[in-house]
PDB file of N, CA and C in Angstrom:
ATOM      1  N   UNK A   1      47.019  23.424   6.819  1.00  0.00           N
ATOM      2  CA  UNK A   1      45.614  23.137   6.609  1.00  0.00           C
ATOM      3  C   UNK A   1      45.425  22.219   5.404  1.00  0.00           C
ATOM      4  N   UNK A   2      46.247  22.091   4.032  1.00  0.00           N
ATOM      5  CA  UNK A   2      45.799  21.657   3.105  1.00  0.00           C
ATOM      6  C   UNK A   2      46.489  20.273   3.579  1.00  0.00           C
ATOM      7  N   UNK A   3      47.578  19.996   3.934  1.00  0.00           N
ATOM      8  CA  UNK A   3      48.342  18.862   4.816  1.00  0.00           C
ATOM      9  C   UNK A   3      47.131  17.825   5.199  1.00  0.00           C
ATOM     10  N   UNK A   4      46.339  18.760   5.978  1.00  0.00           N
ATOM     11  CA  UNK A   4      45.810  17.891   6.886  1.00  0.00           C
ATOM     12  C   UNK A   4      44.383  17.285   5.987  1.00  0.00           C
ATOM     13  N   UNK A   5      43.706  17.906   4.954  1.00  0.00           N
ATOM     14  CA  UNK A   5      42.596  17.689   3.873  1.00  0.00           C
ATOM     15  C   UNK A   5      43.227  16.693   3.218  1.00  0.00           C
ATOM     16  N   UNK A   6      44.525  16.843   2.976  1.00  0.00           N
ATOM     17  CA  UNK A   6      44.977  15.711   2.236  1.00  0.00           C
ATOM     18  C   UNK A   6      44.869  14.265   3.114  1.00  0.00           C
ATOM     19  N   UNK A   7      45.453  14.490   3.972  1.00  0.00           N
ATOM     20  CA  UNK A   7      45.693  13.367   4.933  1.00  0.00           C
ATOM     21  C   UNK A   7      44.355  12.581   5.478  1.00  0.00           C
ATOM     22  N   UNK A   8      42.959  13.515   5.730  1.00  0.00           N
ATOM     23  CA  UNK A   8      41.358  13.009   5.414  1.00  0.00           C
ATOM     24  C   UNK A   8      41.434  12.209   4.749  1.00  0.00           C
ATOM     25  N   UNK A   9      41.333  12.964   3.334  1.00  0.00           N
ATOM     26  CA  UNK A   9      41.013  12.205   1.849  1.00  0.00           C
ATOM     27  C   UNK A   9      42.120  11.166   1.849  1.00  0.00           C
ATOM     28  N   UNK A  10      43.067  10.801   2.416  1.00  0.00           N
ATOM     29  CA  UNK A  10      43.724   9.736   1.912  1.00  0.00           C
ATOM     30  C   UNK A  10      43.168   8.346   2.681  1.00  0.00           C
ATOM     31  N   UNK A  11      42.863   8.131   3.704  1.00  0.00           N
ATOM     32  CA  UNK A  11      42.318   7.583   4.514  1.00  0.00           C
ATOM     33  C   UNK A  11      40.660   6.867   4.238  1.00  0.00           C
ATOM     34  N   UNK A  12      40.124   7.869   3.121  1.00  0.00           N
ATOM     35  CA  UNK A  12      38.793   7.591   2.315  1.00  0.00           C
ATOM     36  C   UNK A  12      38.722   6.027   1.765  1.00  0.00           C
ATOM     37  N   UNK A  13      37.991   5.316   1.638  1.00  0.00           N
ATOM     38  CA  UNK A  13      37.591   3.983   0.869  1.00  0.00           C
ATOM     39  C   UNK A  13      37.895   4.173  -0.289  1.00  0.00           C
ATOM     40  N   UNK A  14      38.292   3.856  -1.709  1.00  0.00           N
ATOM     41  CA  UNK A  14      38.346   3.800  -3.093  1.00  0.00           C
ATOM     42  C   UNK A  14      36.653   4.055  -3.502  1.00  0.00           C
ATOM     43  N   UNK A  15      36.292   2.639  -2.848  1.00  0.00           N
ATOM     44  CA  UNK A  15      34.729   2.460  -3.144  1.00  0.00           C
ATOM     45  C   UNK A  15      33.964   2.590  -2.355  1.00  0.00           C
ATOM     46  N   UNK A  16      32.916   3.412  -2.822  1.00  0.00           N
ATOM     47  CA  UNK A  16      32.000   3.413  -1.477  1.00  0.00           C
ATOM     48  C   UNK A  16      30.873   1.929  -1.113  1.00  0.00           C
ATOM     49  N   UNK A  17      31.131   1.421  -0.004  1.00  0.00           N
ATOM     50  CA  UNK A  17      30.443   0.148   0.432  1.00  0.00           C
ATOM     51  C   UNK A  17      28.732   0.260  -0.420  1.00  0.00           C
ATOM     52  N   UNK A  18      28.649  -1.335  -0.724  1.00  0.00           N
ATOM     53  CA  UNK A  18      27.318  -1.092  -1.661  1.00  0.00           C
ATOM     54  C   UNK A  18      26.218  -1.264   0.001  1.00  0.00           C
ATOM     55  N   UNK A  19      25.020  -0.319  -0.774  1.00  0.00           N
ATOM     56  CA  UNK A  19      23.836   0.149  -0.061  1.00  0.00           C
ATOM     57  C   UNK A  19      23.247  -1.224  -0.292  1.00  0.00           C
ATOM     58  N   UNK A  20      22.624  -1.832   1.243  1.00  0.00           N
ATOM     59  CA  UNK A  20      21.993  -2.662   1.168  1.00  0.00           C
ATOM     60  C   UNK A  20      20.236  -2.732   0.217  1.00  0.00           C
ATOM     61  N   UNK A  21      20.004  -3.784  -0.883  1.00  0.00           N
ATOM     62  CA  UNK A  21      19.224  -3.972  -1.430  1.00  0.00           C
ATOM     63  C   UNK A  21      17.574  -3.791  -0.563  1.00  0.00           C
ATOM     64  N   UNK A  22      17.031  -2.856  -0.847  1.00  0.00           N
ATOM     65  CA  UNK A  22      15.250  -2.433  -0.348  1.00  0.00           C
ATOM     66  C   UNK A  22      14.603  -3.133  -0.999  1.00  0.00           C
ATOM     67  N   UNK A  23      13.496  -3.538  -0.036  1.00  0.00           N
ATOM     68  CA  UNK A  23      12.436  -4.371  -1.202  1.00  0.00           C
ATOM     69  C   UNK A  23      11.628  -2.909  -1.662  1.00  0.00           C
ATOM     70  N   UNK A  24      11.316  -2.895  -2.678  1.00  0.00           N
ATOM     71  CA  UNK A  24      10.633  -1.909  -3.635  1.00  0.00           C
ATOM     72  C   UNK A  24       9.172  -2.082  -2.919  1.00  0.00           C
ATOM     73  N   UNK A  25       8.436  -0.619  -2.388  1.00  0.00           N
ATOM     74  CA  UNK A  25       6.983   0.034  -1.572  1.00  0.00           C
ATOM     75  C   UNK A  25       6.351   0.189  -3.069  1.00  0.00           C
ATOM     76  N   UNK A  26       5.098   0.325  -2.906  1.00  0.00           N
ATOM     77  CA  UNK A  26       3.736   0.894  -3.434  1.00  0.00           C
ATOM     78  C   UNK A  26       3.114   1.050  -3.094  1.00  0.00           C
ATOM     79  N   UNK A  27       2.645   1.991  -3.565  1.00  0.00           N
ATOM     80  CA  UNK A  27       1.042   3.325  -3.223  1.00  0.00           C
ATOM     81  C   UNK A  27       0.286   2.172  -3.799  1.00  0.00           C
ATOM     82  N   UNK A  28      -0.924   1.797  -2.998  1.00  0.00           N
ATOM     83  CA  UNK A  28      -2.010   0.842  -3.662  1.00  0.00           C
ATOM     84  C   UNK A  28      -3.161   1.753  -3.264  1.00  0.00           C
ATOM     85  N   UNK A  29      -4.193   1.808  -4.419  1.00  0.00           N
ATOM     86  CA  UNK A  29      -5.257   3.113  -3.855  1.00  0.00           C
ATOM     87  C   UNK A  29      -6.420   2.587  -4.689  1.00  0.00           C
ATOM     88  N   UNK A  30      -7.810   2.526  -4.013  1.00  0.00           N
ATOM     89  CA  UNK A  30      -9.248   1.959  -4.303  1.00  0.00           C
ATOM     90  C   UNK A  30      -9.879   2.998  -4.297  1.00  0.00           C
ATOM     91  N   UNK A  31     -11.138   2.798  -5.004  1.00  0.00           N
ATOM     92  CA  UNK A  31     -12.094   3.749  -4.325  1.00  0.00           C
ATOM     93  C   UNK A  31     -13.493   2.780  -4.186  1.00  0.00           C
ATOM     94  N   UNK A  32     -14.283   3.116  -3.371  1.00  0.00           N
ATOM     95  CA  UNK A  32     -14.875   1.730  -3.182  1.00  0.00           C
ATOM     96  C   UNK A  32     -16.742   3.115  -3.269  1.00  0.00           C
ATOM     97  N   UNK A  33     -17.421   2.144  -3.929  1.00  0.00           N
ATOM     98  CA  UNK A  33     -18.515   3.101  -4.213  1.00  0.00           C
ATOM     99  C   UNK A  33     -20.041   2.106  -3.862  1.00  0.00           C
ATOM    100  N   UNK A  34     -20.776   2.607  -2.992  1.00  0.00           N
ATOM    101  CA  UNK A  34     -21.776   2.290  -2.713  1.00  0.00           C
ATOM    102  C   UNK A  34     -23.072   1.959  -3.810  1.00  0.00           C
ATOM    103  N   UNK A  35     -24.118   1.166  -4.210  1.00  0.00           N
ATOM    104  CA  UNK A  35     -24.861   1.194  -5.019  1.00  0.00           C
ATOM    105  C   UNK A  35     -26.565   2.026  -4.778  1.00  0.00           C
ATOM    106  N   UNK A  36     -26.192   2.857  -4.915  1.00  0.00           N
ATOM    107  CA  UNK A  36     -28.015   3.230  -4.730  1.00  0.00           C
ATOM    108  C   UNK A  36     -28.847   2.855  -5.542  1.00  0.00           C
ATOM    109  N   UNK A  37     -30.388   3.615  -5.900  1.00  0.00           N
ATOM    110  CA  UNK A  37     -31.472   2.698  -6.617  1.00  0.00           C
ATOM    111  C   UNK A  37     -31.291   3.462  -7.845  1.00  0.00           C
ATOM    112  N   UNK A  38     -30.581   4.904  -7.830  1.00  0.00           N
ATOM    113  CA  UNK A  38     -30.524   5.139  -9.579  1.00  0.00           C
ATOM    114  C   UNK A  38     -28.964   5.428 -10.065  1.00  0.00           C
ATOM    115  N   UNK A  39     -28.024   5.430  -9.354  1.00  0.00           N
ATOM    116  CA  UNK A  39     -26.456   5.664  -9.588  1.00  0.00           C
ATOM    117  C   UNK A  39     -25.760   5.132  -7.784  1.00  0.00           C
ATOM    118  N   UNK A  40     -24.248   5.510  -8.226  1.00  0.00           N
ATOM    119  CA  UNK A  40     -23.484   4.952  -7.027  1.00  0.00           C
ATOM    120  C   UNK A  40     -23.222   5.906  -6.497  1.00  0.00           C
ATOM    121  N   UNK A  41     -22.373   6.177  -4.977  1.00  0.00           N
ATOM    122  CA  UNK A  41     -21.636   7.622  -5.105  1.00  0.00           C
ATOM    123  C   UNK A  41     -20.793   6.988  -4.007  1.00  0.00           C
ATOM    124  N   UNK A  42     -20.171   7.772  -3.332  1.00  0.00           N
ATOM    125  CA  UNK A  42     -19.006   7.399  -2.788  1.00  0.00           C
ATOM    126  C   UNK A  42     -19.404   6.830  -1.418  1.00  0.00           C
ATOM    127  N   UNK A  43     -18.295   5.946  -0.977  1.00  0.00           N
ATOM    128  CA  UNK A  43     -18.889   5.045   0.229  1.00  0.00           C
ATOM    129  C   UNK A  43     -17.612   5.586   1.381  1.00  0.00           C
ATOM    130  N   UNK A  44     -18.201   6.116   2.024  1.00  0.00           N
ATOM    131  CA  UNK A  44     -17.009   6.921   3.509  1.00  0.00           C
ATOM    132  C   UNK A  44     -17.106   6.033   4.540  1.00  0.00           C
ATOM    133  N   UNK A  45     -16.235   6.202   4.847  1.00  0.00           N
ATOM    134  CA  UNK A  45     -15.845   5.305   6.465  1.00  0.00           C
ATOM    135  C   UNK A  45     -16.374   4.074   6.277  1.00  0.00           C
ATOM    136  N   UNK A  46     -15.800   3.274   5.221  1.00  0.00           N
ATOM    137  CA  UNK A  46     -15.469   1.586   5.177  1.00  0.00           C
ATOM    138  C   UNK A  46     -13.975   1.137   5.545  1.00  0.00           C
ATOM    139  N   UNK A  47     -13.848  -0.074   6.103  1.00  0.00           N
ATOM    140  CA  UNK A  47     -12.520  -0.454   6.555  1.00  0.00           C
ATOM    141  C   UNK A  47     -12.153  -1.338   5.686  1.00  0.00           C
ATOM    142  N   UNK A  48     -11.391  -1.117   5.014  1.00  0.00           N
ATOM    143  CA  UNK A  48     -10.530  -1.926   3.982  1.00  0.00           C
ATOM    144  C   UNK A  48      -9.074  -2.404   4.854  1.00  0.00           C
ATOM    145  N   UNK A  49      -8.950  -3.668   4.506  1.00  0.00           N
ATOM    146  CA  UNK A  49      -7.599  -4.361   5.017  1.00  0.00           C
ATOM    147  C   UNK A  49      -7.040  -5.156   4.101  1.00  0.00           C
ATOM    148  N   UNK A  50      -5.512  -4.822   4.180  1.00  0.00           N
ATOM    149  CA  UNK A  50      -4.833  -5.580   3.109  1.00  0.00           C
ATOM    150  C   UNK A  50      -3.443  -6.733   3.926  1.00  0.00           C
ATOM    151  N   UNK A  51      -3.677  -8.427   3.795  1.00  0.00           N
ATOM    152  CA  UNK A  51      -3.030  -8.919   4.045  1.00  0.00           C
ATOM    153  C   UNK A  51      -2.147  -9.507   2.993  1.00  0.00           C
ATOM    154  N   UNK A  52      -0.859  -9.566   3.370  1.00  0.00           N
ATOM    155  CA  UNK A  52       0.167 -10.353   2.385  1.00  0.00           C
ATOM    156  C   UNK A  52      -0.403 -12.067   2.371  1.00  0.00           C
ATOM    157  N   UNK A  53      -0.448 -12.242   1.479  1.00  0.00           N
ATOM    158  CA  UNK A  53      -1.026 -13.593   0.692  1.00  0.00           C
ATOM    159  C   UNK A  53      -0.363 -14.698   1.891  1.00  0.00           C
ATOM    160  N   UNK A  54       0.822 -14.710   2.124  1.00  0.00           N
ATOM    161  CA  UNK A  54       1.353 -15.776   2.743  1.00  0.00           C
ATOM    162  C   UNK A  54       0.656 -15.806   4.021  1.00  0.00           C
ATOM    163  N   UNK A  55       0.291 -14.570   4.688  1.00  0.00           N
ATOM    164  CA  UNK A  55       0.521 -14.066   6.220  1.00  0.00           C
ATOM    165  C   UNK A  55      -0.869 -13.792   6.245  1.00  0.00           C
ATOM    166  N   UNK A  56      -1.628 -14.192   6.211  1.00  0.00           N
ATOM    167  CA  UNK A  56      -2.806 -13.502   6.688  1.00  0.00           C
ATOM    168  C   UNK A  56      -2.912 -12.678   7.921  1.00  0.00           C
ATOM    169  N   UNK A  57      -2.310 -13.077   9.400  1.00  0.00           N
ATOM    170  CA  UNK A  57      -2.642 -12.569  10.420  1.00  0.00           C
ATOM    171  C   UNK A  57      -1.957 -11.210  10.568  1.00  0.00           C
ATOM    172  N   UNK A  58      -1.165 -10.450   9.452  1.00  0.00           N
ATOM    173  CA  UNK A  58      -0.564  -9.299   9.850  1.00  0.00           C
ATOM    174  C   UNK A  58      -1.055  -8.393   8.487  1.00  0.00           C
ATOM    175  N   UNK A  59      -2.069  -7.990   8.745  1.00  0.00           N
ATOM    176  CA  UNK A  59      -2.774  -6.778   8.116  1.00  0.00           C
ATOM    177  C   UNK A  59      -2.754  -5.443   7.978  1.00  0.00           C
ATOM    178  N   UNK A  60      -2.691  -5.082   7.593  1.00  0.00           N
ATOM    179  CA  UNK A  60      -2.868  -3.465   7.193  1.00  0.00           C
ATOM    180  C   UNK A  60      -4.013  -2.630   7.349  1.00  0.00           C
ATOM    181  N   UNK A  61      -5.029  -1.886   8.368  1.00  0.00           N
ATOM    182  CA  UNK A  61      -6.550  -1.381   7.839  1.00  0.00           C
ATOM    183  C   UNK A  61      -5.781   0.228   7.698  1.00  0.00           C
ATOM    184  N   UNK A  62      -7.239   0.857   6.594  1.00  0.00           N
ATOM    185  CA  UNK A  62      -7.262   1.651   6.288  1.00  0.00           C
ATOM    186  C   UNK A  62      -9.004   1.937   6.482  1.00  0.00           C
ATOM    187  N   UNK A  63      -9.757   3.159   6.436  1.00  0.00           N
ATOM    188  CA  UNK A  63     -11.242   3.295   6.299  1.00  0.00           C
ATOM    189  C   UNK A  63     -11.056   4.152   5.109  1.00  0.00           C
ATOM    190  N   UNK A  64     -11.982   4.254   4.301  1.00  0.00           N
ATOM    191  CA  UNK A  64     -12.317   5.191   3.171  1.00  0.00           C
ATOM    192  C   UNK A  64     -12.481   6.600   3.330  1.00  0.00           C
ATOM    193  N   UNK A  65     -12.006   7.639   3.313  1.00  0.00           N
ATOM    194  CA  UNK A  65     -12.558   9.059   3.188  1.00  0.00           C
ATOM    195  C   UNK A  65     -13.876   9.477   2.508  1.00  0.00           C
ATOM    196  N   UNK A  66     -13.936  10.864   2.608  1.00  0.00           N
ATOM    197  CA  UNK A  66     -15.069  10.957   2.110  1.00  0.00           C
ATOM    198  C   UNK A  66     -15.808  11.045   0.354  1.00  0.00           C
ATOM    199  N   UNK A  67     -14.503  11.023  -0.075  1.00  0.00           N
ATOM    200  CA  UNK A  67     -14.300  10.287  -1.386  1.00  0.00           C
ATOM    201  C   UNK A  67     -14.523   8.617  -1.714  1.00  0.00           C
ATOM    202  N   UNK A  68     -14.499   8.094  -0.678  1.00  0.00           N
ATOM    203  CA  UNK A  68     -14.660   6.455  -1.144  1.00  0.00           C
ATOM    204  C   UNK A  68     -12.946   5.948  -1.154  1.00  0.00           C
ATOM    205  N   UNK A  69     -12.352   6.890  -1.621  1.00  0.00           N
ATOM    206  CA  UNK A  69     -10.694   6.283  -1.816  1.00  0.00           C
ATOM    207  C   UNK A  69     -10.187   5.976  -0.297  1.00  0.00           C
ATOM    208  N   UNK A  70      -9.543   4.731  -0.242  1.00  0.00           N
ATOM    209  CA  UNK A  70      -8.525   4.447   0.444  1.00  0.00           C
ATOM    210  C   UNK A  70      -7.023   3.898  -0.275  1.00  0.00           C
ATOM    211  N   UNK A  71      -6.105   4.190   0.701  1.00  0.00           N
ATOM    212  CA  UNK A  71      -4.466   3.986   0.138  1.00  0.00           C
ATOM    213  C   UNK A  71      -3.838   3.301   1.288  1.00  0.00           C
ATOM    214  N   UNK A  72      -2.607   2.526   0.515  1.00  0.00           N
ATOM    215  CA  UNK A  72      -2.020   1.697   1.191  1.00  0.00           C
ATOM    216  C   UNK A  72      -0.521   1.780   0.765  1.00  0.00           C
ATOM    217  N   UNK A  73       0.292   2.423   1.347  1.00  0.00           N
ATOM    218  CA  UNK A  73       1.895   1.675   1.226  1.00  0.00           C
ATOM    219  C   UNK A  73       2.596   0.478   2.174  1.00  0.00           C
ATOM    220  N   UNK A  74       2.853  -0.165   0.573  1.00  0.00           N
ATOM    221  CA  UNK A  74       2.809  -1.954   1.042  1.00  0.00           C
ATOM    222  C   UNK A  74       4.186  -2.285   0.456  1.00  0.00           C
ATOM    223  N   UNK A  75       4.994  -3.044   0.282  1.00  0.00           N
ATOM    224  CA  UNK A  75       5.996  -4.270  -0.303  1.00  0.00           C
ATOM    225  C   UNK A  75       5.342  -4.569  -1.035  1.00  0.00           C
ATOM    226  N   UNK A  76       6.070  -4.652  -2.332  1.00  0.00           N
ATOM    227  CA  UNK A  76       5.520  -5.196  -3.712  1.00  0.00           C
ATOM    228  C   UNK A  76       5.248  -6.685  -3.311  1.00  0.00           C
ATOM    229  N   UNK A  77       3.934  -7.902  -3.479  1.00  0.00           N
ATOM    230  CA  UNK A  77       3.903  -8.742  -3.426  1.00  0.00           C
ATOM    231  C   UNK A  77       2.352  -9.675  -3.851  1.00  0.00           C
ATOM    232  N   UNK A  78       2.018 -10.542  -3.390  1.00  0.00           N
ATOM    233  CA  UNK A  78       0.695 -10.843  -3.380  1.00  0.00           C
ATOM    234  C   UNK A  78      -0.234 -10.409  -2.201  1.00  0.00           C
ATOM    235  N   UNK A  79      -1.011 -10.012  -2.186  1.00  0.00           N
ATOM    236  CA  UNK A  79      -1.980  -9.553  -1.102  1.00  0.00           C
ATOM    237  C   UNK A  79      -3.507 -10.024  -1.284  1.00  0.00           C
ATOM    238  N   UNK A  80      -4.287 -10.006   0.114  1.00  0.00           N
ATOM    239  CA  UNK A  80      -5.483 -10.862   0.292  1.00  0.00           C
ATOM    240  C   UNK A  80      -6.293  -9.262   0.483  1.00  0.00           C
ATOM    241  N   UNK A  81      -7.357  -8.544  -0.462  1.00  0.00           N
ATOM    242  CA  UNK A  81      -7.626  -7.132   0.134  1.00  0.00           C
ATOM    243  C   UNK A  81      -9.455  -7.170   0.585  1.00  0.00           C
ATOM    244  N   UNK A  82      -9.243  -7.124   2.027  1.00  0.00           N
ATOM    245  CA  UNK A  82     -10.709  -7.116   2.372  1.00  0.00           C
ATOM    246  C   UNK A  82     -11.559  -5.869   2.488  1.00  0.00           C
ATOM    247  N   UNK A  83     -12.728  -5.804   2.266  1.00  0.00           N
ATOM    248  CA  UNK A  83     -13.949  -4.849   2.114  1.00  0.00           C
ATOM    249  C   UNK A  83     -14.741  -5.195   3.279  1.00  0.00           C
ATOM    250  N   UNK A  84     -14.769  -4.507   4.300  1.00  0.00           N
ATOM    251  CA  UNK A  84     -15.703  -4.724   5.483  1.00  0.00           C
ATOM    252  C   UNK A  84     -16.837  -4.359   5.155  1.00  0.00           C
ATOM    253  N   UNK A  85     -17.866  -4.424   4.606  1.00  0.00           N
ATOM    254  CA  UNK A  85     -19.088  -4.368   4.162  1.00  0.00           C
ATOM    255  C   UNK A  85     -20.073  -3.768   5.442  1.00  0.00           C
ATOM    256  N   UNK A  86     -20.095  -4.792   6.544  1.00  0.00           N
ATOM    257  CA  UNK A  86     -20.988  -4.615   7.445  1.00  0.00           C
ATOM    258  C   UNK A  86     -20.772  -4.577   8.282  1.00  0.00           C
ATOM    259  N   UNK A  87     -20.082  -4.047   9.406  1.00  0.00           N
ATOM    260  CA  UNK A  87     -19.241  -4.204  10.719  1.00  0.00           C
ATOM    261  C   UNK A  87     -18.358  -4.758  10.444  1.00  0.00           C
ATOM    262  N   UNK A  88     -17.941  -5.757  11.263  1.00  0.00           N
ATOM    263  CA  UNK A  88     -17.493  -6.843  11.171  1.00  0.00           C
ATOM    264  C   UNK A  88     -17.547  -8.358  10.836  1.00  0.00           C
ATOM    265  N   UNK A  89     -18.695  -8.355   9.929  1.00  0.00           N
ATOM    266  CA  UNK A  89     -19.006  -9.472   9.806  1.00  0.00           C
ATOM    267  C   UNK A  89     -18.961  -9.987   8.014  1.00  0.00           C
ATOM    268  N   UNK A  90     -19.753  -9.072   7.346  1.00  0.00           N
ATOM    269  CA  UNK A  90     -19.463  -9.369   6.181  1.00  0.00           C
ATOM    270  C   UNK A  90     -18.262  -8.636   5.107  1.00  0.00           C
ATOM    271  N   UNK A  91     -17.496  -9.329   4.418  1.00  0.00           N
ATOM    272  CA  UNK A  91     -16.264  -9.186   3.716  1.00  0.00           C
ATOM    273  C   UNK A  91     -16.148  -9.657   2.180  1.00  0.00           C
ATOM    274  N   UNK A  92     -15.805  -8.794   1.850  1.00  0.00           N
ATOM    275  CA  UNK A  92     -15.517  -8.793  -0.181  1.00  0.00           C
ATOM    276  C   UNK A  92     -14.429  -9.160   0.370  1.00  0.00           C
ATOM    277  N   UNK A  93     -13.667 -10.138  -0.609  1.00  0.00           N
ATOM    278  CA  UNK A  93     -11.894 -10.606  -0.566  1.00  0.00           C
ATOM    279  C   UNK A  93     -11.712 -10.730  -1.911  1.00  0.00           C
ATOM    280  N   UNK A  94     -10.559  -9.762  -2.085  1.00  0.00           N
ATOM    281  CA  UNK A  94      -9.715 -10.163  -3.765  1.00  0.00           C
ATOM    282  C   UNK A  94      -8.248 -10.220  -3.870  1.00  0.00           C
ATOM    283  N   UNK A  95      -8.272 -10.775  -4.285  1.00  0.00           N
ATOM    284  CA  UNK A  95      -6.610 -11.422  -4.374  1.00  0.00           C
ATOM    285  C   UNK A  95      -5.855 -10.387  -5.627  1.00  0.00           C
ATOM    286  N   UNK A  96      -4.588  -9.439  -5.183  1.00  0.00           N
ATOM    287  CA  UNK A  96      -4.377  -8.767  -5.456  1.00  0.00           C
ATOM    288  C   UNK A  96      -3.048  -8.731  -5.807  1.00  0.00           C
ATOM    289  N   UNK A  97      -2.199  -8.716  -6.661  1.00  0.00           N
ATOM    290  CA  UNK A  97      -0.783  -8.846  -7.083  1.00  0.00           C
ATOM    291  C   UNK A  97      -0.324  -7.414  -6.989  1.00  0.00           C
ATOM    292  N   UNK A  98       0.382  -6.786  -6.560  1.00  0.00           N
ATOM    293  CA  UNK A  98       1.384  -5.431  -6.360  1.00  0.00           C
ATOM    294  C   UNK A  98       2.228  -5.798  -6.981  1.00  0.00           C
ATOM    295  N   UNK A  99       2.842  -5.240  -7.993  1.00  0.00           N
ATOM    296  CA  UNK A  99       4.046  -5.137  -8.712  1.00  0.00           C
ATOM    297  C   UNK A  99       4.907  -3.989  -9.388  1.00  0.00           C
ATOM    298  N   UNK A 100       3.961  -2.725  -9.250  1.00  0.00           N
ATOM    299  CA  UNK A 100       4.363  -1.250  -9.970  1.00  0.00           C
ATOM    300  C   UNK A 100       4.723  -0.617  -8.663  1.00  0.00           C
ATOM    301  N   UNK A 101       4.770   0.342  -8.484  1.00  0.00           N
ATOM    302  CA  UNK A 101       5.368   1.349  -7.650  1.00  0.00           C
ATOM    303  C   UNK A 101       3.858   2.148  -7.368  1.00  0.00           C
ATOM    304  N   UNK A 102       2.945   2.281  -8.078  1.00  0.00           N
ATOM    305  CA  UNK A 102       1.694   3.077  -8.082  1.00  0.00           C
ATOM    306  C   UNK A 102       0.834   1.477  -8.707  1.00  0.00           C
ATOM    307  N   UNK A 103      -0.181   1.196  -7.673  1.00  0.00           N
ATOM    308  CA  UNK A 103      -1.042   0.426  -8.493  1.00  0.00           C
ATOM    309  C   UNK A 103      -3.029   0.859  -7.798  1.00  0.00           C
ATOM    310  N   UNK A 104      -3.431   1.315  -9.153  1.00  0.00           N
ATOM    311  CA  UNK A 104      -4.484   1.383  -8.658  1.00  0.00           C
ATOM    312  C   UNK A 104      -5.775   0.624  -9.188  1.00  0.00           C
ATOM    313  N   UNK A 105      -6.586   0.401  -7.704  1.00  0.00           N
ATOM    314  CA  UNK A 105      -7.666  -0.838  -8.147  1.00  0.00           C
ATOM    315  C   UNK A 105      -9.071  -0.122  -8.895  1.00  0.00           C
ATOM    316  N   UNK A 106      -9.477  -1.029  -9.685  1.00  0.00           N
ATOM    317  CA  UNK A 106     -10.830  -0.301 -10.595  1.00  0.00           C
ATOM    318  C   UNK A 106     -11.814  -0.001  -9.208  1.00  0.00           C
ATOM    319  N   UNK A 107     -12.690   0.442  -9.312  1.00  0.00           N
ATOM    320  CA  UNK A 107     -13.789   1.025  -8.602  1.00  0.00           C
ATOM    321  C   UNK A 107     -14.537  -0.169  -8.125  1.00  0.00           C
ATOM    322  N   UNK A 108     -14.496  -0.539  -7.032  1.00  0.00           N
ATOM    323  CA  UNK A 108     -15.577  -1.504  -6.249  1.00  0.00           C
ATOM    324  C   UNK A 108     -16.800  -0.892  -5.489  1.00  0.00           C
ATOM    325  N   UNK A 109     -18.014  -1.774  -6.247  1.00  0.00           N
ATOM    326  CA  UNK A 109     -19.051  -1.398  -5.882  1.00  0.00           C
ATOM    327  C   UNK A 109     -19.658  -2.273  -4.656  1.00  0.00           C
ATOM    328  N   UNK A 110     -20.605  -1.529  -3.662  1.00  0.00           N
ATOM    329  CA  UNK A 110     -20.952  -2.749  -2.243  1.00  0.00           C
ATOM    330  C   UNK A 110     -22.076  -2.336  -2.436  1.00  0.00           C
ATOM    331  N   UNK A 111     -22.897  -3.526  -1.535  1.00  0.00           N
ATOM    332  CA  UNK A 111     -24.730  -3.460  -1.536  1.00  0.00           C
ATOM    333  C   UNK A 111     -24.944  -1.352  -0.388  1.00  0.00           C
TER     334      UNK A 111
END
């Protein structure tokens, strides 16, 4: 039996083959807050979409909970992040750099 453990382990690599290089994800997380006539409060079921800067046509949506927060795990990079305001028609766009592992956006306010 020990014969044969030996004879395994001899057969083993020295080194173990290097792990191919990951591009590094992030949690990207908003909270997006409605304006009323005397304070804001949270804005639910908005569709937020986040495109990579280069690529526009391959997007990401998310809608807001009932907190206003939405989250996104993305590839660290540049991103185009839209605010569907009104259906489909009107859109907040901000140009958004990812670079931490956790990045979160200040509080956006909509009409």
């Amino acid at each position: 039996m020990t014969a044969v453990c030996l004879l395994a382990l001899s057969v083993l690599p020295e080194k173990p083959a290097p792990i191919a290089a990951q591009s590094k994800t992030s949690l990207v997380r908003g909270r997006i807050d409605r304006k009323g006539q005397s304070r804001t409060y949270p804005a639910a079921y908005v569709r937020v979409t986040l495109a990579p800067e280069a690529s526009k046509e391959r997007r990401t949506s998310a809608y807001t909970g009932n907190d206003g927060m939405f989250y996104f795990r993305v590839p660290q990079g540049n991103y185009i992040l839209e605010i569907w305001t009104s259906g489909n028609t009107a859109t907040m766009k901000y140009r958004i750099q990812v670079k931490k592992e956790f990045f979160d956006l200040a509080p956006i306010v909509i009409p």
